[in-house]
C-alpha atoms as a PDB file:
ATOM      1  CA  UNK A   1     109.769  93.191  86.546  1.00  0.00           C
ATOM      2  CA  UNK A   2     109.485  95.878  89.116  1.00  0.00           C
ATOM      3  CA  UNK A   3     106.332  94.019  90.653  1.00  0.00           C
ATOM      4  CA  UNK A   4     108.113  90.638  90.837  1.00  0.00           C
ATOM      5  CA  UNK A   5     111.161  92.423  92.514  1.00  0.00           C
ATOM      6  CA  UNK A   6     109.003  94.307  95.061  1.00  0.00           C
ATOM      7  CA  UNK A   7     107.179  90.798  96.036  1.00  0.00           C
ATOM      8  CA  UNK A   8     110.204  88.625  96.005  1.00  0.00           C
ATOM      9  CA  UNK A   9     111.796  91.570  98.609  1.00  0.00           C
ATOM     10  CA  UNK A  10     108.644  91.229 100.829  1.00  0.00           C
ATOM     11  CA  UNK A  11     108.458  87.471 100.904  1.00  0.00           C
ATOM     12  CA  UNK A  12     111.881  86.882 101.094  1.00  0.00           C
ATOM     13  CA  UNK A  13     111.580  89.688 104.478  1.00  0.00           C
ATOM     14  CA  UNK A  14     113.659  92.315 103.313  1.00  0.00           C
ATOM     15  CA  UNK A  15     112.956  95.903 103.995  1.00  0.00           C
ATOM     16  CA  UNK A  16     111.350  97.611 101.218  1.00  0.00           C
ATOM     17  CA  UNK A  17     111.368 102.035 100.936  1.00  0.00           C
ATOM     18  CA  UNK A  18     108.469 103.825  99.744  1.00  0.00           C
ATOM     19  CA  UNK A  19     106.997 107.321  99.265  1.00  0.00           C
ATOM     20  CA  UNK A  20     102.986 108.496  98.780  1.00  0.00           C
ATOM     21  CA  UNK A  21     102.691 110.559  95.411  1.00  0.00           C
ATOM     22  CA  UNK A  22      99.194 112.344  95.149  1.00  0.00           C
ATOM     23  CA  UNK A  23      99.782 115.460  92.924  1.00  0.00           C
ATOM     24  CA  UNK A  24     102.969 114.342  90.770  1.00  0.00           C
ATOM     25  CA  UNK A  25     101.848 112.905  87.607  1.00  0.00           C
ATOM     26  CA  UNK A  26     104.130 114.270  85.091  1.00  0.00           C
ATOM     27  CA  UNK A  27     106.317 111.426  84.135  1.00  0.00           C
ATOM     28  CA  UNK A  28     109.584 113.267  83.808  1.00  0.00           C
ATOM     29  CA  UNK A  29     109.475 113.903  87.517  1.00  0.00           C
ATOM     30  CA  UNK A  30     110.824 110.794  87.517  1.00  0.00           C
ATOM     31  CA  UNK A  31     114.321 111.639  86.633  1.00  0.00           C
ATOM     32  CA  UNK A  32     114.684 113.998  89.962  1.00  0.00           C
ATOM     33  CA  UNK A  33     114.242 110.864  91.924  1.00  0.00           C
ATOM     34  CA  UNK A  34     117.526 109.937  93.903  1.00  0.00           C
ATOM     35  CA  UNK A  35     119.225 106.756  92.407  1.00  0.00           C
ATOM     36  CA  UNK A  36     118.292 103.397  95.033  1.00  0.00           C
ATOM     37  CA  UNK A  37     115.875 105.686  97.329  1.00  0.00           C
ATOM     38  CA  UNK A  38     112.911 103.840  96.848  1.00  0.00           C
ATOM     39  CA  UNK A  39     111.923  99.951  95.705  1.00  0.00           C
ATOM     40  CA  UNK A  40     108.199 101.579  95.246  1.00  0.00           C
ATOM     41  CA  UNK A  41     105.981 104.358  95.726  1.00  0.00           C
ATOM     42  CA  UNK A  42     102.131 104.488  95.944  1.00  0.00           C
ATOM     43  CA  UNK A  43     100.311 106.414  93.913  1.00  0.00           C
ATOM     44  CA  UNK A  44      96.615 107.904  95.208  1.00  0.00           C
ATOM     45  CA  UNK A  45      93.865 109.915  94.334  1.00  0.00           C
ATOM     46  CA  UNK A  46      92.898 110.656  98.166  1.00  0.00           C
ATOM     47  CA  UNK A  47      92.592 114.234  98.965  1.00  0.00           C
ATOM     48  CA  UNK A  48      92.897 115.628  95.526  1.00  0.00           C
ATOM     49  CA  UNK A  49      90.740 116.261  92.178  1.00  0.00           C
ATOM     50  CA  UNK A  50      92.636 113.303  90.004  1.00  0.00           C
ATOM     51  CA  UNK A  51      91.655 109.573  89.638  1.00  0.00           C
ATOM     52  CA  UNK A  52      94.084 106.918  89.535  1.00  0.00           C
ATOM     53  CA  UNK A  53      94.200 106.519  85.891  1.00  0.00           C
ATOM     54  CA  UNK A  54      96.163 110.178  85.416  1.00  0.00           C
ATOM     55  CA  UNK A  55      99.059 107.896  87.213  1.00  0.00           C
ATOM     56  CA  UNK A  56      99.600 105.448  84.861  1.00  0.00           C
ATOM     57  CA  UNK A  57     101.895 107.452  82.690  1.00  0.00           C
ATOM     58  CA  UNK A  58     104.206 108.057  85.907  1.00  0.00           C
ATOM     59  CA  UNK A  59     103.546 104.007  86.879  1.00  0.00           C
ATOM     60  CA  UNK A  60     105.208 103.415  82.937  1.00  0.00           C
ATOM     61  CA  UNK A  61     108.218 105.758  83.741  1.00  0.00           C
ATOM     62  CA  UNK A  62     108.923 104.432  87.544  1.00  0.00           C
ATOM     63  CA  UNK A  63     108.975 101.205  85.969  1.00  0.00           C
ATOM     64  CA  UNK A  64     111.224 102.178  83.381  1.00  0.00           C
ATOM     65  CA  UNK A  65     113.326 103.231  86.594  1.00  0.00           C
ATOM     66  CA  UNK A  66     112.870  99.352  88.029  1.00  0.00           C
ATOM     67  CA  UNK A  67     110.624 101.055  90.708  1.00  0.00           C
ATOM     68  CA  UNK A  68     107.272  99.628  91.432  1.00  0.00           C
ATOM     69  CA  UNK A  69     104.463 101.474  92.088  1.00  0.00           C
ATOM     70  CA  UNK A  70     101.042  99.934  93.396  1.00  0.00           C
ATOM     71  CA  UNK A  71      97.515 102.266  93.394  1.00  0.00           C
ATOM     72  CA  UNK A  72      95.705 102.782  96.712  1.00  0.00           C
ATOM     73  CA  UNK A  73      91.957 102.442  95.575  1.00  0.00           C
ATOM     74  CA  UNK A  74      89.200 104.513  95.651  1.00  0.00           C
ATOM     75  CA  UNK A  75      87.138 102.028  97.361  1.00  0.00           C
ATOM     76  CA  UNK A  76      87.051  98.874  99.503  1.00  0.00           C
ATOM     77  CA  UNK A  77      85.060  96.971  96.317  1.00  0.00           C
ATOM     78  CA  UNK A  78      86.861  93.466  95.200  1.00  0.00           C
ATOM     79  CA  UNK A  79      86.040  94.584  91.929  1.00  0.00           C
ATOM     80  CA  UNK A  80      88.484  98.216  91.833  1.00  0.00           C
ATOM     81  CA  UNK A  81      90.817  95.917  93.801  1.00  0.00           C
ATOM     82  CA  UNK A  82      90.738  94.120  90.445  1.00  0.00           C
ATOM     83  CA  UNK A  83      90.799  97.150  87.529  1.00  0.00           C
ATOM     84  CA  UNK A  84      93.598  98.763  89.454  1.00  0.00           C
ATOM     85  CA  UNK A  85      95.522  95.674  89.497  1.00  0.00           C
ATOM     86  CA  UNK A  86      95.193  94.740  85.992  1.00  0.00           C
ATOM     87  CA  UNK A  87      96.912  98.449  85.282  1.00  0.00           C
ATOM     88  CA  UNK A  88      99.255  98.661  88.156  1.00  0.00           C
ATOM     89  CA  UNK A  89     102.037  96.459  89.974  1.00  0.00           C
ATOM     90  CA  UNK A  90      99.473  95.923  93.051  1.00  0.00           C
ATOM     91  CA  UNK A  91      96.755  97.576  94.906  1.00  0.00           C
ATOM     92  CA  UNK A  92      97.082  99.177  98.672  1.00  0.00           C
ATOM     93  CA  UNK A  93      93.411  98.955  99.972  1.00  0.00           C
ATOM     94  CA  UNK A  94      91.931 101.327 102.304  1.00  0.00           C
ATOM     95  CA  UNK A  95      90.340 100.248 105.582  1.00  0.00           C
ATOM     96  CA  UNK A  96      90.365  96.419 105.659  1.00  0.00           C
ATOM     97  CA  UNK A  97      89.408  95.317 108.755  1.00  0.00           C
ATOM     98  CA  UNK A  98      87.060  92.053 108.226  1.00  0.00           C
ATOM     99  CA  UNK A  99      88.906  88.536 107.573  1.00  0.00           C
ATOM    100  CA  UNK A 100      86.305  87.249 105.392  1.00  0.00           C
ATOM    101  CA  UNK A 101      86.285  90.931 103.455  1.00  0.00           C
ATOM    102  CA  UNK A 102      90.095  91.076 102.971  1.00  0.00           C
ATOM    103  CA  UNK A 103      89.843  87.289 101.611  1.00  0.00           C
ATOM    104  CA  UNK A 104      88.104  88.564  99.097  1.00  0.00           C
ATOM    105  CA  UNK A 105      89.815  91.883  98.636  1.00  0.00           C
ATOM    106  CA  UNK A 106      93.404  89.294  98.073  1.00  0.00           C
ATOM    107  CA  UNK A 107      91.279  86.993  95.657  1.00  0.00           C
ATOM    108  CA  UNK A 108      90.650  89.949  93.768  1.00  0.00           C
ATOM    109  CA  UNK A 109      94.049  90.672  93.137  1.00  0.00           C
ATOM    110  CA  UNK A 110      95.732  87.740  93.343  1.00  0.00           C
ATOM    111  CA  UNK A 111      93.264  85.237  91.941  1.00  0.00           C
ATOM    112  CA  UNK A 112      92.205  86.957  89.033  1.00  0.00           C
ATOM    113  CA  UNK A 113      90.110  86.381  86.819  1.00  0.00           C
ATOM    114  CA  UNK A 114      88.549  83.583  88.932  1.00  0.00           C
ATOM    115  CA  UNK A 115      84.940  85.211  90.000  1.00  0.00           C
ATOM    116  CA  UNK A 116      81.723  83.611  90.777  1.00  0.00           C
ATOM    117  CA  UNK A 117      80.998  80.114  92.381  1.00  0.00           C
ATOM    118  CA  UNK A 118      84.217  78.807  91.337  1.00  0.00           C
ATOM    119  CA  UNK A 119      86.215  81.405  93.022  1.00  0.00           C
ATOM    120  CA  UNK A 120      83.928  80.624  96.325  1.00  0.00           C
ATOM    121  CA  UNK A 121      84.761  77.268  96.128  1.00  0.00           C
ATOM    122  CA  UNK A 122      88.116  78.311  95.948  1.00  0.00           C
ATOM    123  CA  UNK A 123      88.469  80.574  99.119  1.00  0.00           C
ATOM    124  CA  UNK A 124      85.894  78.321 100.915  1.00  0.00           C
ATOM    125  CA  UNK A 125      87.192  74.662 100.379  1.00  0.00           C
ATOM    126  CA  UNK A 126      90.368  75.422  98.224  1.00  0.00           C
ATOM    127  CA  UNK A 127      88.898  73.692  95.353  1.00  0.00           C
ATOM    128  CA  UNK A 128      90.218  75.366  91.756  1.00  0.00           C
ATOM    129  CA  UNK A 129      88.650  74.253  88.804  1.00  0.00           C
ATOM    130  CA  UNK A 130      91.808  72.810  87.521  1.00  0.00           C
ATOM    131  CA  UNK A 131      95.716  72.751  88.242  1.00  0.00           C
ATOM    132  CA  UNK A 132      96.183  74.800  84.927  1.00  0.00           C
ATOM    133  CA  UNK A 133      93.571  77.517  86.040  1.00  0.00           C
ATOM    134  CA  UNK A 134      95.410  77.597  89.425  1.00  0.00           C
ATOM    135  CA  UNK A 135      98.855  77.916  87.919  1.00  0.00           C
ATOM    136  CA  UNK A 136      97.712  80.356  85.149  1.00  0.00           C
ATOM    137  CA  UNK A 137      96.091  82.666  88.103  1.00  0.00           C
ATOM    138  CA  UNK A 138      98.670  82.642  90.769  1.00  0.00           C
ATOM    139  CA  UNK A 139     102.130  82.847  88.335  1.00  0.00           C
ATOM    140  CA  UNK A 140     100.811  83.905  85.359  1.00  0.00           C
ATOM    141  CA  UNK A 141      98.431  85.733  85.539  1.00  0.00           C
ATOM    142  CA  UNK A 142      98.502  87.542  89.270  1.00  0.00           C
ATOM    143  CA  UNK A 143     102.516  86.642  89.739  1.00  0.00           C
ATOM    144  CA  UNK A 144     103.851  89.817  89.936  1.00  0.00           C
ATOM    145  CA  UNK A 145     100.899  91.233  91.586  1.00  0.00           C
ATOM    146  CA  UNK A 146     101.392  92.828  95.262  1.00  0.00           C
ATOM    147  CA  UNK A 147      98.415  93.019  97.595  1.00  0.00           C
ATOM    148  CA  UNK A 148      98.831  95.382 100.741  1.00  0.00           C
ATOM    149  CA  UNK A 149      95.381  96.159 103.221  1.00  0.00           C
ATOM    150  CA  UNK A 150      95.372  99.150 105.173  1.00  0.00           C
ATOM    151  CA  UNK A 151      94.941  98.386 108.963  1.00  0.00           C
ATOM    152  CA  UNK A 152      93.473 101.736 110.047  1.00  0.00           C
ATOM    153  CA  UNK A 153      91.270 100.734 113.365  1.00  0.00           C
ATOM    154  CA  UNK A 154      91.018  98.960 116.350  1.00  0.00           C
ATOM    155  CA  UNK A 155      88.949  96.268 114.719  1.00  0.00           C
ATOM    156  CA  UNK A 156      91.584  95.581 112.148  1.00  0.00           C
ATOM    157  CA  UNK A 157      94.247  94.822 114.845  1.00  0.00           C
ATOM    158  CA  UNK A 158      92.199  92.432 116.863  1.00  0.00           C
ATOM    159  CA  UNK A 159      91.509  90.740 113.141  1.00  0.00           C
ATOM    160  CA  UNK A 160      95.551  91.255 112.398  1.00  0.00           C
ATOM    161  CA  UNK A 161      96.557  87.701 112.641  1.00  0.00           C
ATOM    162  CA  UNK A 162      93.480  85.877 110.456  1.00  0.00           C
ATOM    163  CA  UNK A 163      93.667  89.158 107.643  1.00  0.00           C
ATOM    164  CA  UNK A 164      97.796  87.888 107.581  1.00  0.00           C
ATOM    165  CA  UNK A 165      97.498  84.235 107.104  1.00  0.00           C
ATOM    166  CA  UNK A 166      95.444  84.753 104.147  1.00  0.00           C
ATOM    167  CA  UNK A 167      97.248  83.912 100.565  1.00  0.00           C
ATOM    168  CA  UNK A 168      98.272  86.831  98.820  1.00  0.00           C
ATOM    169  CA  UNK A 169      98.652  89.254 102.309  1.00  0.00           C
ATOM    170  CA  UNK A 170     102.104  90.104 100.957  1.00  0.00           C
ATOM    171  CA  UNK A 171     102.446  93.644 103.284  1.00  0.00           C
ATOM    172  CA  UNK A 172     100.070  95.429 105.677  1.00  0.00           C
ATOM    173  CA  UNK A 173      99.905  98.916 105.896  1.00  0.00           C
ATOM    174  CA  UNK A 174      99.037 101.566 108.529  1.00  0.00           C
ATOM    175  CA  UNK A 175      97.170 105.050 108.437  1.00  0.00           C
ATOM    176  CA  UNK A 176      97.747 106.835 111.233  1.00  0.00           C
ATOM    177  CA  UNK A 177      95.524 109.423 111.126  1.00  0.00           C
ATOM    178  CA  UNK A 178      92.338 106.954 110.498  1.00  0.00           C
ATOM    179  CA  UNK A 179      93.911 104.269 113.707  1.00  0.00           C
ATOM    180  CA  UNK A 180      94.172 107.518 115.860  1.00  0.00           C
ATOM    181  CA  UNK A 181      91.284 108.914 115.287  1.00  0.00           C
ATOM    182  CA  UNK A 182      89.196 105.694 115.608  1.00  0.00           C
ATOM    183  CA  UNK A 183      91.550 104.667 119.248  1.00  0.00           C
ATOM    184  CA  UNK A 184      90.519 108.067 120.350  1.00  0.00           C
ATOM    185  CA  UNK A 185      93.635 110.213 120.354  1.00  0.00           C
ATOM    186  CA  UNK A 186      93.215 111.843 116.609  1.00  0.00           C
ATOM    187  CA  UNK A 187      97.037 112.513 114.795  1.00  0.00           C
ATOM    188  CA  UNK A 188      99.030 112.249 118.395  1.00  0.00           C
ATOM    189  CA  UNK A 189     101.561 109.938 116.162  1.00  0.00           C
ATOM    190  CA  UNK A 190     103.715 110.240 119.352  1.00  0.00           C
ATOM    191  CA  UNK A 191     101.404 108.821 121.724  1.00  0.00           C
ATOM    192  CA  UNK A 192     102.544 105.930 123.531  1.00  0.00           C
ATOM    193  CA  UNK A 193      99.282 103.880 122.870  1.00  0.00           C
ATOM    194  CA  UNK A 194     100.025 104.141 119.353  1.00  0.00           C
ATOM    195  CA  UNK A 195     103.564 103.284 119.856  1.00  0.00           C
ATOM    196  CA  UNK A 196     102.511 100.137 121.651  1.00  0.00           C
ATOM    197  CA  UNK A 197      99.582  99.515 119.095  1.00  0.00           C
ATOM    198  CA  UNK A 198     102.283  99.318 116.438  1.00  0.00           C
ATOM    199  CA  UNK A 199     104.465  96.969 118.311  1.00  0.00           C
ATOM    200  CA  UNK A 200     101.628  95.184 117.967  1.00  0.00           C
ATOM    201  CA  UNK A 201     101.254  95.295 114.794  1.00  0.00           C
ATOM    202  CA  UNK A 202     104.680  94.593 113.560  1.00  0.00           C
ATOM    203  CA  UNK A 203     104.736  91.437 115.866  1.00  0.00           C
ATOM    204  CA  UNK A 204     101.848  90.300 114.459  1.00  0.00           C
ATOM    205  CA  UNK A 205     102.535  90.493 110.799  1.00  0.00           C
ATOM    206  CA  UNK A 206     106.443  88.932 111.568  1.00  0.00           C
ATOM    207  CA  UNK A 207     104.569  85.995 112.857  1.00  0.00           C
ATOM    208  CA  UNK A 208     103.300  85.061 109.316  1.00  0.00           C
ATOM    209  CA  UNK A 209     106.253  86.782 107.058  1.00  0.00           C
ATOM    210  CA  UNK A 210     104.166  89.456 106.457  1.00  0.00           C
ATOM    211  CA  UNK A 211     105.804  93.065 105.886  1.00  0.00           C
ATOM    212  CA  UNK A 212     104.129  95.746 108.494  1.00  0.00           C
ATOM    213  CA  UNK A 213     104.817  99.615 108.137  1.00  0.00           C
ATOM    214  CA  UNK A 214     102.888 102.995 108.975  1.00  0.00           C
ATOM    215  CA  UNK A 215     102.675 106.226 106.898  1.00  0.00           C
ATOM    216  CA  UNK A 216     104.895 108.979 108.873  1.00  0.00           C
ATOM    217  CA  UNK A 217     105.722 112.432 107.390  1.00  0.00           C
ATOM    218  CA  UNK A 218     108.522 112.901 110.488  1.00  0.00           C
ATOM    219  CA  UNK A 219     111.787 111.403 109.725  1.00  0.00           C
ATOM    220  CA  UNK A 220     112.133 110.718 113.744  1.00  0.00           C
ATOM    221  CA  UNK A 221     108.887 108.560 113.670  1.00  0.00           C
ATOM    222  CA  UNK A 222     109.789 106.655 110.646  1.00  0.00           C
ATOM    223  CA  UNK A 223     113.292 105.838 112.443  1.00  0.00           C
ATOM    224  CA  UNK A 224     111.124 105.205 115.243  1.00  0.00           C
ATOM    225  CA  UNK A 225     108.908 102.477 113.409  1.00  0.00           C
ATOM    226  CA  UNK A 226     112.131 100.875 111.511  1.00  0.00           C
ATOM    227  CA  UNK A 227     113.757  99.921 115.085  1.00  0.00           C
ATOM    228  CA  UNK A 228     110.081  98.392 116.347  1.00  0.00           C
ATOM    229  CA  UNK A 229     111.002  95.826 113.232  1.00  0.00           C
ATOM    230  CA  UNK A 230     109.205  97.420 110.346  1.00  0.00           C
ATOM    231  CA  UNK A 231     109.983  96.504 106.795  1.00  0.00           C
ATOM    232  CA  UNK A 232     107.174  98.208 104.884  1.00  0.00           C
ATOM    233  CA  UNK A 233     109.013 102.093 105.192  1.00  0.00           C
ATOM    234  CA  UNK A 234     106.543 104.601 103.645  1.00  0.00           C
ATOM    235  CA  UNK A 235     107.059 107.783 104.298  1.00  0.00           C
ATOM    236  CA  UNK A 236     106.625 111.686 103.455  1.00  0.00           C
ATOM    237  CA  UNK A 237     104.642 112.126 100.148  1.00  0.00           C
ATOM    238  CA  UNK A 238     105.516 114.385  97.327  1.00  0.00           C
ATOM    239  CA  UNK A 239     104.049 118.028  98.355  1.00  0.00           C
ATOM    240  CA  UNK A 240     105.563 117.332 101.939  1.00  0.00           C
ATOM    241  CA  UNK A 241     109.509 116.640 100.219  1.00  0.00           C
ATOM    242  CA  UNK A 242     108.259 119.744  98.078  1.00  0.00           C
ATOM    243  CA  UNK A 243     107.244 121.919 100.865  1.00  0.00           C
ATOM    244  CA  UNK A 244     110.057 120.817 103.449  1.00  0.00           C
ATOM    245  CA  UNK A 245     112.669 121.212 100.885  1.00  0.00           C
ATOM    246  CA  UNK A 246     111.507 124.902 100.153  1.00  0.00           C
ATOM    247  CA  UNK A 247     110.806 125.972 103.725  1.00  0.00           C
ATOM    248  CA  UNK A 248     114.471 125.037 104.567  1.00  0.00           C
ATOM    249  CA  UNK A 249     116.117 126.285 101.810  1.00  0.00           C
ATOM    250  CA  UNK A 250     114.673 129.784 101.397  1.00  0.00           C
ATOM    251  CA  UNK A 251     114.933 130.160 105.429  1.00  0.00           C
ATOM    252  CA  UNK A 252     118.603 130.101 104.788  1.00  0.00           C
ATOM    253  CA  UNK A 253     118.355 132.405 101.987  1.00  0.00           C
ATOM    254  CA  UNK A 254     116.543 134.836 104.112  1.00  0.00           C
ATOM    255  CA  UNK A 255     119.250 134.916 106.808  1.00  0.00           C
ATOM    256  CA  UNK A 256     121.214 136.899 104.659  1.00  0.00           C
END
């Protein structure tokens, strides 16, 4: 139910809170989460020694908790699109910046287990095999199922508006530090070219009821984002509440 929640929110273009967890996977930790703070999180195995399936205990609880929680995969391969799906509510997919790649990226979470000629005739002449294998992929099957790209370059903007009109687009997502670096001002999340590229992007998205958001760890630039018009709100990650938390507290402790 948490995956069918999260979609309905995005399609029905309601703003959706969400938080990165990469070294949590102890499924109490769960119960320290603040009641109606987030509708999902995203789990990932970026920049540490675990793989996604050490998660799926802590996917079990969040769900327990009515709180989604999608996998970002390891790779940009239809096929881990497809295994992380059939474990978690949805996949978040790094570096999508080809229509024709994304289409196939969506199929394989949204379409599954259609592969082969039969799923090419699908995404090339929308031609299923049946009305029953349609209906059993898209509600039964893949209904609950969120699919969010990452836009992370100047190629993936210009392609913005094709990657969003494809079926099963249901969010797109933003990594600052890989759209910086590849626009040529690496981590300046302040800069006003990024600013204006994320206007951009949120305009874009809006045009086809697609939920747009960027990864910020500053509570200013988050803010920021919301008031451009973005309803995909991820922000901090676990060690960064962790870290902030303690910095603040023990400075105060330290004042004597």
């Amino acid at each position: 139910m948490s995956g069918k929640a999260l979609k309905e929110k995005l399609i029905t273009g309601q703003t959706v809170y969400c938080t990165l967890i990469q070294h949590a996977v102890v499924p109490a930790m769960v119960d320290f989460l603040p009641p109606g703070a987030l509708d999902f999180v995203i789990v990932t195995a970026e920049h540490n020694a675990l793989d996604i399936a050490d998660f799926l205990p802590l996917r079990y609880a969040l769900n327990a908790k009515g709180i989604a929680c999608l996998a970002r995969t390891h790779s940009r391969d239809p096929d881990d699109v497809s295994k992380v799906c059939d474990s978690f509510d949805g996949a978040v997919v790094p570096y999508v910046e080809d229509y024709e790649h994304a289409k196939r990226l969506a199929a394989a979470a949204v379409f599954r287990p259609l592969k082969g000629k039969a799923l090419e005739r699908v995404l090339n002449d929308g031609k299923w095999p049946s009305k029953q294998t349609e209906e059993y992929c898209t509600e039964q099957r893949c209904g609950d199922t969120v699919f969010i790209p990452m836009i992370e370059s100047v190629e993936g903007v210009n392609n913005l508006d094709a990657i969003c009109s494809i079926p099963g687009v249901h969010g797109v997502f933003v990594g600052p530090n890989d759209l910086t670096v590849n626009m040529g001002i690496p981590n300046e999340y302040d800069h006003l070219d990024l600013i204006a590229k994320m206007q951009e992007i949120i305009d874009t998205a809006n045009m086809h009821h697609v939920a747009a958001g960027c990864w910020f760890g500053k509570r200013y630039q988050a803010v920021r984002t919301i008031r451009q018009g973005a309803r995909l709100v991820v922000y901090a990650n676990d060690a960064l509440f962790m870290r902030e938390s303690m910095e603040s507290s023990f400075a105060e402790l330290k004042k004597g």
